[in-house]
N, C-alpha and C. Protein backbone atom coordinates (compact mmCIF):
# COMPACT_ATOMS: atom_id res chain seq x y z
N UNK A 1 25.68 -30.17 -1.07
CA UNK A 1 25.34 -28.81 -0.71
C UNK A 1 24.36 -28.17 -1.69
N UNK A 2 24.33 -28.57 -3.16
CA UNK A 2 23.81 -27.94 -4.25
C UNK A 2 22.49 -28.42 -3.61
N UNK A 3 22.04 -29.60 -3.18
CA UNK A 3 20.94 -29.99 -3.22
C UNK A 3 19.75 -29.38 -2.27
N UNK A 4 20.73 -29.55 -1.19
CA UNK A 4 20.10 -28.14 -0.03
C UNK A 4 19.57 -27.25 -0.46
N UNK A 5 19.80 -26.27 -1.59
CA UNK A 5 19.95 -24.75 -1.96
C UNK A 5 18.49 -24.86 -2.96
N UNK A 6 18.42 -26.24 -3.75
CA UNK A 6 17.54 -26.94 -4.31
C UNK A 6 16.44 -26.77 -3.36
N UNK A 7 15.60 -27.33 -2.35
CA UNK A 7 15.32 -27.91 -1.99
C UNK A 7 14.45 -26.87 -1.09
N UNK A 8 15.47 -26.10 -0.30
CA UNK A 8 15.22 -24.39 0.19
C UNK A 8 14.72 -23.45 -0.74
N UNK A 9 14.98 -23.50 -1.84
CA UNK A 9 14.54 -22.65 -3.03
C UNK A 9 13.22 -23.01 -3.43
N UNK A 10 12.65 -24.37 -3.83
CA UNK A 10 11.43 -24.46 -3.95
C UNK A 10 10.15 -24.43 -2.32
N UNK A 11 11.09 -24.90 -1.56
CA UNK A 11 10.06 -24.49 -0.11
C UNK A 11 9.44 -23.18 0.00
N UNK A 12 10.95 -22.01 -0.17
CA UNK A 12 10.53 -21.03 -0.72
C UNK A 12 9.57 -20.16 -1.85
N UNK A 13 9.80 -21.00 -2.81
CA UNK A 13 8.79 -20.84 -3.91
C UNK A 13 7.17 -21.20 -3.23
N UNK A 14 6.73 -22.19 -2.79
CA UNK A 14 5.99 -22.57 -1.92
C UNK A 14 4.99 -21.96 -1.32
N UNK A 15 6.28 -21.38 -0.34
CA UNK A 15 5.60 -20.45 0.75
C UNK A 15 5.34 -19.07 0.21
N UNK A 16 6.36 -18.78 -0.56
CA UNK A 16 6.11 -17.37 -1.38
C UNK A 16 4.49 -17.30 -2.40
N UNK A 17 4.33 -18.00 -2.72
CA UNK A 17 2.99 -18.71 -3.99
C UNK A 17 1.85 -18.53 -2.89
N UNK A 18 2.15 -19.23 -1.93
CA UNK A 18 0.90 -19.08 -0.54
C UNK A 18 0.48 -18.13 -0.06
N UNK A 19 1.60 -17.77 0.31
CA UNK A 19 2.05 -16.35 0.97
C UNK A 19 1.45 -15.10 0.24
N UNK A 20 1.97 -14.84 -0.82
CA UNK A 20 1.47 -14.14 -1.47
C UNK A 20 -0.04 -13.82 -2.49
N UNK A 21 -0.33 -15.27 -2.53
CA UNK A 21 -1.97 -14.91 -2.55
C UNK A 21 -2.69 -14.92 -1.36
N UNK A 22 -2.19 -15.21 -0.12
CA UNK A 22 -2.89 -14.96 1.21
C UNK A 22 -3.21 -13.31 1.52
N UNK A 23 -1.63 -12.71 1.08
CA UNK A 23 -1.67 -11.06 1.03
C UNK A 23 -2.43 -9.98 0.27
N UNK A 24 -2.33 -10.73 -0.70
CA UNK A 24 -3.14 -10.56 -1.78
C UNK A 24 -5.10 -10.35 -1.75
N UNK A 25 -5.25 -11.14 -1.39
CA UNK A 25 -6.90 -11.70 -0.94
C UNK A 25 -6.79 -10.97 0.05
N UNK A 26 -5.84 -10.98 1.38
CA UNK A 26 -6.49 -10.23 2.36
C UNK A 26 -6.31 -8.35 2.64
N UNK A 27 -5.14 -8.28 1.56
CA UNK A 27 -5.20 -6.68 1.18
C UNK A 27 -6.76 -6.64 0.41
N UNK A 28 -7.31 -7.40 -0.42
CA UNK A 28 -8.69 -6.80 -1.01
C UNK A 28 -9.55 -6.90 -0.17
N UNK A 29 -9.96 -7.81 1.10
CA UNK A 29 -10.77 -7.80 1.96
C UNK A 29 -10.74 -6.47 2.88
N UNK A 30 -9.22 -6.35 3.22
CA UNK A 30 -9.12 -5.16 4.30
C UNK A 30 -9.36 -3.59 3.85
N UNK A 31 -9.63 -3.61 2.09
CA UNK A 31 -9.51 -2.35 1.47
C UNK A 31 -10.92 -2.26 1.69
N UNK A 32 -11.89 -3.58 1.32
CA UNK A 32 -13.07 -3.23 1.86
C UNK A 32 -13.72 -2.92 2.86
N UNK A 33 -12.92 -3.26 3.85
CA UNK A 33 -13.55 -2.93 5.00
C UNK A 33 -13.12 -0.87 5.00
N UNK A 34 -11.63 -0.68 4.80
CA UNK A 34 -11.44 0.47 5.08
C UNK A 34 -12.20 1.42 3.72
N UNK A 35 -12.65 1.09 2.82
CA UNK A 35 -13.20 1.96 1.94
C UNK A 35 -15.16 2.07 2.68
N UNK A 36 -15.45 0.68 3.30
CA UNK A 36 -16.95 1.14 3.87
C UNK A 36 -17.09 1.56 5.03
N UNK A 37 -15.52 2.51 5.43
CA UNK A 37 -15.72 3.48 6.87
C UNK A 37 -16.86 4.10 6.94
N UNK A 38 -16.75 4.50 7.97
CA UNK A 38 -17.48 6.37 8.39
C UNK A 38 -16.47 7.26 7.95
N UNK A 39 -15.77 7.15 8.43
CA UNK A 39 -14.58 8.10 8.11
C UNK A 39 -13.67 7.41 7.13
N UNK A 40 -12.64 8.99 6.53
CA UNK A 40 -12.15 8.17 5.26
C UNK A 40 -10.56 7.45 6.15
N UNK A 41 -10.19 6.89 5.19
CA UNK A 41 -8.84 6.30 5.84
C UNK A 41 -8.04 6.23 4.79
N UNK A 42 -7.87 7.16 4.34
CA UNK A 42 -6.55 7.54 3.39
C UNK A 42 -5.42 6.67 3.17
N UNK A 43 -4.61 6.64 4.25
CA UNK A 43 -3.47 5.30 4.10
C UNK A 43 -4.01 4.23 4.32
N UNK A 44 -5.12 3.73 4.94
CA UNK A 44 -5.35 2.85 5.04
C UNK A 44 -4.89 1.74 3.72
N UNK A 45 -6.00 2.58 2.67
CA UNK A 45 -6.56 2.50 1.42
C UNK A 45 -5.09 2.17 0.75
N UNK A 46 -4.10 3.16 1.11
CA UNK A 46 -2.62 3.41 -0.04
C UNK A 46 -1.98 2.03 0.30
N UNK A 47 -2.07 1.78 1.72
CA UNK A 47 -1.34 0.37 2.43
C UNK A 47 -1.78 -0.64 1.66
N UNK A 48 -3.59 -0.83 1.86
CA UNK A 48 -3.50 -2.13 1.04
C UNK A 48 -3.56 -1.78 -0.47
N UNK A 49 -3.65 -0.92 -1.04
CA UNK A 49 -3.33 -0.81 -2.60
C UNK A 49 -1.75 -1.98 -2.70
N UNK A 50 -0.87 -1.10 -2.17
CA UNK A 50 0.60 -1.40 -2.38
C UNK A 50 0.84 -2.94 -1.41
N UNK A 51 -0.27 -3.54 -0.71
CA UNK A 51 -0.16 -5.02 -0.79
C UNK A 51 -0.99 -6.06 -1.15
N UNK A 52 -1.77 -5.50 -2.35
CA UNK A 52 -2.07 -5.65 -3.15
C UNK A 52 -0.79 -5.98 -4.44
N UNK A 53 -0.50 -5.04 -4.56
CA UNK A 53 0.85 -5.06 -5.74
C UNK A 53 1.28 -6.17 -5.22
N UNK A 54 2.13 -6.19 -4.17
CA UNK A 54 3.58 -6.83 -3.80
C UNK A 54 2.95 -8.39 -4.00
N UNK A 55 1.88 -8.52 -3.47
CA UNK A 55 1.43 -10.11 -3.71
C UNK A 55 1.09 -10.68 -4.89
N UNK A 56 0.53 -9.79 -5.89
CA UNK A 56 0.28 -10.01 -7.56
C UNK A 56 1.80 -10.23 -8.08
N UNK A 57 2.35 -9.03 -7.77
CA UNK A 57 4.10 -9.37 -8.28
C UNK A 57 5.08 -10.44 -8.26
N UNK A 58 4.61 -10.49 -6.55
CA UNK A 58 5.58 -11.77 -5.99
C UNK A 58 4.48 -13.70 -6.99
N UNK A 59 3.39 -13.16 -6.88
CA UNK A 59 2.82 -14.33 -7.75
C UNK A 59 3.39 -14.27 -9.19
N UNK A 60 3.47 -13.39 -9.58
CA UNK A 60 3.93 -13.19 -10.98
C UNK A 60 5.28 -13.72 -11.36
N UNK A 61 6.13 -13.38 -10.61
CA UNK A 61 7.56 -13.04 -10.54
C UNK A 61 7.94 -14.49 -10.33
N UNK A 62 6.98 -15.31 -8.91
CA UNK A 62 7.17 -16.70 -8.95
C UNK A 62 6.91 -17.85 -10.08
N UNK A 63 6.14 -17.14 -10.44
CA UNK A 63 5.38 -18.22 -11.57
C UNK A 63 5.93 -18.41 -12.87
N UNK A 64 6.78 -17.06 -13.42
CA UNK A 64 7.25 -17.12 -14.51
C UNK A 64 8.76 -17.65 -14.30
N UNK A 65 8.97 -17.70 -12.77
CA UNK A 65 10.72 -18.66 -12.92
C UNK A 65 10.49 -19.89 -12.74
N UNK A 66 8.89 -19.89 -12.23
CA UNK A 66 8.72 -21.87 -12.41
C UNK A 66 8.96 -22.08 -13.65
N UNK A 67 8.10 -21.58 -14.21
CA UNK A 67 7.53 -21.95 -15.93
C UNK A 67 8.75 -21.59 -16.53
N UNK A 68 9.66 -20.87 -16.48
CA UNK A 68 10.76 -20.63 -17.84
C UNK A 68 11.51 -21.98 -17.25
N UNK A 69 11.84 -22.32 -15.82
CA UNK A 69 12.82 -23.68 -15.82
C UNK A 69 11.87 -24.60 -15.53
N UNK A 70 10.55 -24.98 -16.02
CA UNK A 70 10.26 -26.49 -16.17
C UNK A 70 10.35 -26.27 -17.69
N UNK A 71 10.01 -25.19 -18.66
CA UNK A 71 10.12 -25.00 -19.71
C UNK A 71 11.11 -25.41 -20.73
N UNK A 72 12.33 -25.09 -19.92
CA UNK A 72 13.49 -24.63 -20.86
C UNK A 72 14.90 -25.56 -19.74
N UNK A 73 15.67 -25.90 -20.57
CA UNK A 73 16.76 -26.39 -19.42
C UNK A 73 17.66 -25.39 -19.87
N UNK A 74 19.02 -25.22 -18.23
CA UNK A 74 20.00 -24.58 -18.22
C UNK A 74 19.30 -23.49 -18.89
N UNK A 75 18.47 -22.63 -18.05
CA UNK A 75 18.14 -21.23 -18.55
C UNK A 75 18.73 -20.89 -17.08
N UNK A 76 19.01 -19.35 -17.41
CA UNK A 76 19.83 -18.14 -16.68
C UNK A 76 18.80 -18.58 -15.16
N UNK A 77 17.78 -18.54 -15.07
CA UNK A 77 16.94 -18.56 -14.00
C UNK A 77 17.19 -19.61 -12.61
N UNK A 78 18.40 -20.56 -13.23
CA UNK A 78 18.74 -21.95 -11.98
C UNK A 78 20.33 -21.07 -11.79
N UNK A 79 20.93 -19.80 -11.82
CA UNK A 79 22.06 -19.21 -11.86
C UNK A 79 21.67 -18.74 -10.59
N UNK A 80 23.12 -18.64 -9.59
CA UNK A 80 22.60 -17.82 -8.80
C UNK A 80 22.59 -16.36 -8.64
N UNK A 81 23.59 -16.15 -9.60
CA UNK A 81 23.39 -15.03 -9.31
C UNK A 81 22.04 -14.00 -9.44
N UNK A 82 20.92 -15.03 -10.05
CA UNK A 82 19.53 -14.53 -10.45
C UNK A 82 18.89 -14.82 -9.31
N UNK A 83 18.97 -15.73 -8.56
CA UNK A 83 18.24 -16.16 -6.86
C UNK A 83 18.44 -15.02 -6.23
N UNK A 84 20.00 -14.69 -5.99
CA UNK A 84 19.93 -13.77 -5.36
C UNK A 84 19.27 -11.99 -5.75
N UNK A 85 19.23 -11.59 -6.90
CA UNK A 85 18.94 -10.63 -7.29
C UNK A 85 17.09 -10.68 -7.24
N UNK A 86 16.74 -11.85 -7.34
CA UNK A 86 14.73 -11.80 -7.27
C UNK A 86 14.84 -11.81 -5.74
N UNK A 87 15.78 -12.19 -4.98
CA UNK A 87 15.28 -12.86 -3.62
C UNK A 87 15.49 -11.56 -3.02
N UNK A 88 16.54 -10.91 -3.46
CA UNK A 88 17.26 -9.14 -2.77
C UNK A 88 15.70 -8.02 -3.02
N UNK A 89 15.27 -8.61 -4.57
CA UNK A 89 14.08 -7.72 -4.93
C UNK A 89 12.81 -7.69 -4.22
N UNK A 90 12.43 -9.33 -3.72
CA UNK A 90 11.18 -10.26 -3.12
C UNK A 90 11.50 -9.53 -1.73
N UNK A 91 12.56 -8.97 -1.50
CA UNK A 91 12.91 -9.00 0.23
C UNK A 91 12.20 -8.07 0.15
N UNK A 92 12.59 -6.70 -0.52
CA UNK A 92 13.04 -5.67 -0.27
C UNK A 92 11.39 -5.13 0.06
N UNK A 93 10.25 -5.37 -1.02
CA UNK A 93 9.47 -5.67 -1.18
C UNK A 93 8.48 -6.12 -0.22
N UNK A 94 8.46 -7.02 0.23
CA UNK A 94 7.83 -7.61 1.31
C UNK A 94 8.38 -7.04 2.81
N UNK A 95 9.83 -6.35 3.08
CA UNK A 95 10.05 -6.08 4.09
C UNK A 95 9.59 -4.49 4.01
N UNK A 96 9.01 -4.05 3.29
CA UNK A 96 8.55 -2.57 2.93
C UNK A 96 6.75 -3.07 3.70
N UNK A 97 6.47 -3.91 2.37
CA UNK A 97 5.23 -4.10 2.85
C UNK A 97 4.87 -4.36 4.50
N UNK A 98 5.40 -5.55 5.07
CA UNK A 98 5.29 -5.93 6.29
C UNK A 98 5.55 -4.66 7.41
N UNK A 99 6.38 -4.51 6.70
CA UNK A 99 6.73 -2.77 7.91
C UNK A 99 5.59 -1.70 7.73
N UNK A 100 5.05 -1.37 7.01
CA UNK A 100 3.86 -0.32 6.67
C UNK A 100 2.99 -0.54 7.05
N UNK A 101 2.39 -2.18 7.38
CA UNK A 101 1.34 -2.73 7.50
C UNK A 101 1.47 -3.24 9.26
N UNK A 102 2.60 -3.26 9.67
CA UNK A 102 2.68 -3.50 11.00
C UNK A 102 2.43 -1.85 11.82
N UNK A 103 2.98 -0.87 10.79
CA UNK A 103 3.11 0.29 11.57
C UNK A 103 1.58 1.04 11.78
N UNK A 104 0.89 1.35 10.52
CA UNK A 104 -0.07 1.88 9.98
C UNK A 104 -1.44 1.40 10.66
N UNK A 105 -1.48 -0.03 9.81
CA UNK A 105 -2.94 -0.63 9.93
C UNK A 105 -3.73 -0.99 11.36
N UNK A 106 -2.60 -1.17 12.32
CA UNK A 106 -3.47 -1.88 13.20
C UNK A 106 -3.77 -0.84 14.42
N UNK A 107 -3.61 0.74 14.13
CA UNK A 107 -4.09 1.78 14.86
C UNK A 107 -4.81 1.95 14.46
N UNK A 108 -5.20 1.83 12.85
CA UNK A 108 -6.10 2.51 12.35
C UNK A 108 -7.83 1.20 12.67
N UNK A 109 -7.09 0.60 11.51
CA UNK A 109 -8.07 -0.61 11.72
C UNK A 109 -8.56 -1.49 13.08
N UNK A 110 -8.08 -1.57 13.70
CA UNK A 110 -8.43 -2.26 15.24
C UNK A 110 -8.97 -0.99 16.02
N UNK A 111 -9.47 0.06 15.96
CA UNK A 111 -10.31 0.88 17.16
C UNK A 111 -11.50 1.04 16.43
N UNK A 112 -12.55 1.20 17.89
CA UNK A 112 -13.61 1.21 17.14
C UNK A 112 -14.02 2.85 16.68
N UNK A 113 -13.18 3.66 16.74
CA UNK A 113 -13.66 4.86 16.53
C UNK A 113 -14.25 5.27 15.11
N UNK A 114 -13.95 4.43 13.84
CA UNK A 114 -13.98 4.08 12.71
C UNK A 114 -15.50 3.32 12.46
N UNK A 115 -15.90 3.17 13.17
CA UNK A 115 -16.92 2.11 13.31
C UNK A 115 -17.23 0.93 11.97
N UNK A 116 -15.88 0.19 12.38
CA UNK A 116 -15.30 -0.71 11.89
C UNK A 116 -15.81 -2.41 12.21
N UNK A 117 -15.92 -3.44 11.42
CA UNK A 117 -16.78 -4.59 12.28
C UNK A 117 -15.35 -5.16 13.03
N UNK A 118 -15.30 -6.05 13.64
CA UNK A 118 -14.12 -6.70 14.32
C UNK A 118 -13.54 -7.42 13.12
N UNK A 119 -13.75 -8.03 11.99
CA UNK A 119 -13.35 -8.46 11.19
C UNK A 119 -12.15 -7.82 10.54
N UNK A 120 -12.61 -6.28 10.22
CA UNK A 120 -11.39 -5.48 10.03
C UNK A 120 -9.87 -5.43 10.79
N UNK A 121 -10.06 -5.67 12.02
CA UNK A 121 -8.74 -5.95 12.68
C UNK A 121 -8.57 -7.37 12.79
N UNK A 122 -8.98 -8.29 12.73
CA UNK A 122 -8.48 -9.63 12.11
C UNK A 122 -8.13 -9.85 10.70
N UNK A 123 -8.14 -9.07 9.68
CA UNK A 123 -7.66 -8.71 8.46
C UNK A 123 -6.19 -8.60 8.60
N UNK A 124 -5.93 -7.53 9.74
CA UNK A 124 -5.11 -6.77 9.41
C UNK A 124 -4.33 -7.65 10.47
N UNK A 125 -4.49 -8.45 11.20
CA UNK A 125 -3.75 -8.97 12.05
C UNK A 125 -3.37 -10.77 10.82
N UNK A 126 -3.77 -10.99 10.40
CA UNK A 126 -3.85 -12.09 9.03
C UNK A 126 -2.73 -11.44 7.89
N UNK A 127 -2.82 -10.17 7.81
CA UNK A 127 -2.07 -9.56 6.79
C UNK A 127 -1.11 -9.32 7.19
N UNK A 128 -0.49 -9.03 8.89
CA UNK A 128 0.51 -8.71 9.49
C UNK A 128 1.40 -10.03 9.48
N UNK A 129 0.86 -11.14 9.80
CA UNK A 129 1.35 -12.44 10.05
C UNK A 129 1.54 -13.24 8.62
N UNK A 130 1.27 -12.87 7.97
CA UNK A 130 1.59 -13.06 6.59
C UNK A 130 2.73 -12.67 5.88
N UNK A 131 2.65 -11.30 5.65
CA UNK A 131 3.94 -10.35 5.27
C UNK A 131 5.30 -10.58 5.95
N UNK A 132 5.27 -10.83 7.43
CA UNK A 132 6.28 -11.44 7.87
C UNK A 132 6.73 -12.36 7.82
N UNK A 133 5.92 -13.71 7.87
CA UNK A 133 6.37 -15.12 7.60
C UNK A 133 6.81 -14.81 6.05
N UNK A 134 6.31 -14.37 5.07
CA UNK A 134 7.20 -14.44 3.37
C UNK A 134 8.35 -13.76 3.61
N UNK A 135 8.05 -12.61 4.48
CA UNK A 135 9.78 -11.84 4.67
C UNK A 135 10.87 -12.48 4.95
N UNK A 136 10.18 -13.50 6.36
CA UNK A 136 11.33 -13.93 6.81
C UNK A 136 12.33 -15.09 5.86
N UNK A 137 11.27 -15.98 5.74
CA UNK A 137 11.54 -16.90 4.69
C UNK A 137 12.29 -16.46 3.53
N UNK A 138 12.31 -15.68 2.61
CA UNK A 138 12.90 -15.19 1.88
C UNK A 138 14.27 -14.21 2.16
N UNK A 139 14.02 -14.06 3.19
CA UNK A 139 15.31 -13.61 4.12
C UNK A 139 16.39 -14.76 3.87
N UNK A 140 15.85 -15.82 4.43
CA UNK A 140 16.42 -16.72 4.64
C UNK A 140 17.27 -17.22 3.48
N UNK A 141 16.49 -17.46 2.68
CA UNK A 141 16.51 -17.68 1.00
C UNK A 141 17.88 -16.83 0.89
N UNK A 142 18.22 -15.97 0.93
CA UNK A 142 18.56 -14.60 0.60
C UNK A 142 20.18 -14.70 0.94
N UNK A 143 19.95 -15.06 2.62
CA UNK A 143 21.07 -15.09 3.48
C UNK A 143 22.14 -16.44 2.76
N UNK A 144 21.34 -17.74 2.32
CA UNK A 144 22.13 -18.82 2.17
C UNK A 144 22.45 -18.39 0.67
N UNK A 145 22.16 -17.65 -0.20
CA UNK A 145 22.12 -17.96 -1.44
C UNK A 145 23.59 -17.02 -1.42
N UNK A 146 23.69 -16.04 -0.70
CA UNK A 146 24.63 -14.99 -0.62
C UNK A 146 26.08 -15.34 0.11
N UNK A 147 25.85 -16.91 1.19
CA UNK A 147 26.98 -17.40 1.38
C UNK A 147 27.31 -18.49 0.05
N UNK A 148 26.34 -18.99 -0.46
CA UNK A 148 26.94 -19.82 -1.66
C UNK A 148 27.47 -18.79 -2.57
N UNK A 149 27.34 -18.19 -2.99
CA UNK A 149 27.65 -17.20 -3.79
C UNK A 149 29.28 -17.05 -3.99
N UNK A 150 29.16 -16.56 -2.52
CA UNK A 150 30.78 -16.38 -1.80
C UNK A 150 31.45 -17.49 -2.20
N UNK A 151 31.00 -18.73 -2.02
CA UNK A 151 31.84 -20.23 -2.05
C UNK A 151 32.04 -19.96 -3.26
N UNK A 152 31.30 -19.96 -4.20
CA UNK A 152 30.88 -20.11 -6.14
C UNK A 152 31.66 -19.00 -6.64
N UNK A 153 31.95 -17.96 -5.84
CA UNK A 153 32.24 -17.05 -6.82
C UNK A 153 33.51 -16.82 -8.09
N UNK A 154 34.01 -17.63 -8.34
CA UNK A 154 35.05 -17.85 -9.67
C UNK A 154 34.15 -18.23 -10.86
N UNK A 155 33.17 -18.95 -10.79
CA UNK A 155 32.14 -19.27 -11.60
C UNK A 155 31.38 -19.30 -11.71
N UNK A 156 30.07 -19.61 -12.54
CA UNK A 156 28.36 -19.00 -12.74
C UNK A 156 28.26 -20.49 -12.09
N UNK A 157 27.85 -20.79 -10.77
CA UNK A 157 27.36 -22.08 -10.77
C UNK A 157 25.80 -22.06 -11.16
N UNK A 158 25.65 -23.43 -11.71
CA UNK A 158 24.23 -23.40 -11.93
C UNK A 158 23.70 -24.99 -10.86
N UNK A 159 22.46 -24.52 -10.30
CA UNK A 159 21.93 -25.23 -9.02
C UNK A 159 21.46 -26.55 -10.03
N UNK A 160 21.70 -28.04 -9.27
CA UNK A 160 21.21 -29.33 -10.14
C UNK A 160 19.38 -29.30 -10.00
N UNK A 161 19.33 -28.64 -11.17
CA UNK A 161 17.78 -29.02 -10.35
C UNK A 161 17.43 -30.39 -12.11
C-alpha cells in the first residue's frame, strides 16, 4: 500500500512541476495580451497576476520537497502528515485559481469587443485546462493521503521512498 502512495505522490509531483510552469508562462502571455487592450481590464490583469503566483509557488514549494528528500534521509517531508498539509495548501490554491480564471477570463478575454487577437482566448482557454487538471490531480493526492492517514493514525508513518 506504502508503495502506491509512493508512486501517486511523485506522478503528482510531475504533473504539478508541468502544470505549474504551463500556468505560469501562460498567466505571462495572457497578462500581455490583456495589458495591450484598448480598453483597460482591471481583473483581467489581478487574475493573471495571482496565477502567476500560484504557479511560481507551486514550482517552488515542489522543488524544495524534492531537494530536501533526495538531500537528506528520513526528513519530516516523506511524513504524512506534511503531504497532506502542502497538498490541503496546493489545493486550496489552485482550486481558487482555476475558479477565478474559469469565471472571469473567458468573458472578458474571448469577445472581440476588447479588440483582442484570437490568441488571447486560447490563452485563457490553455490556462483554464491547466488549473484544473493540477486541481484535480492534487485533489486526488489529497483524498488518498487523508484515507491513509486515517489507517496510520496511532503513528507518524513515514512513506518507503
Amino acid at each position: 500500500m506504502p508503495n502506491f502512495f509512493v508512486w501517486l505522490r511523485y506522478i503528482v509531483f510531475a504533473t504539478s512541476v508541468t502544470c505549474s510552469a504551463v500556468i505560469a508562462s501562460v498567466s505571462v502571455w495572457n497578462l500581455g495580451f490583456a495589458q495591450s487592450s484598448s480598453k483597460p481590464l482591471d481583473q483581467v490583469i489581478q487574475v493573471d497576476s495571482f496565477g502567476i503566483f500560484v504557479g511560481a509557488f507551486s514550482l517552488v514549494g515542489v522543488f524544495t520537497i524534492i531537494f530536501a528528500e533526495v538531500g537528506r534521509t528520513n526528513v519530516f517531508t516523506t511524513r504524512i502528515w506534511f503531504d497532506c498539509l502542502w497538498s490541503g495548501l496546493f489545493f486550496l490554491l489552485n482550486i481558487s485559481a482555476a475558479s477565478v480564471i474559469t469565471a472571469l477570463l473567458p468573458s472578458q478575454m474571448c469577445k472581440n469587443t476588447h479588440k483582442l487577437p484570437s490568441e488571447a482566448c486560447t490563452s485563457t482557454k490553455v490556462l483554464q485546462g491547466f488549473t484544473w487538471l493540477i486541481t484535480t490531480f492534487i485533489r486526488l493526492l489529497s483524498h488518498h493521503l487523508h484515507n491513509c492517514l486515517r489507517l496510520f493514525r496511532k503513528r507518524s508513518y513515514v512513506m518507503a521512498i
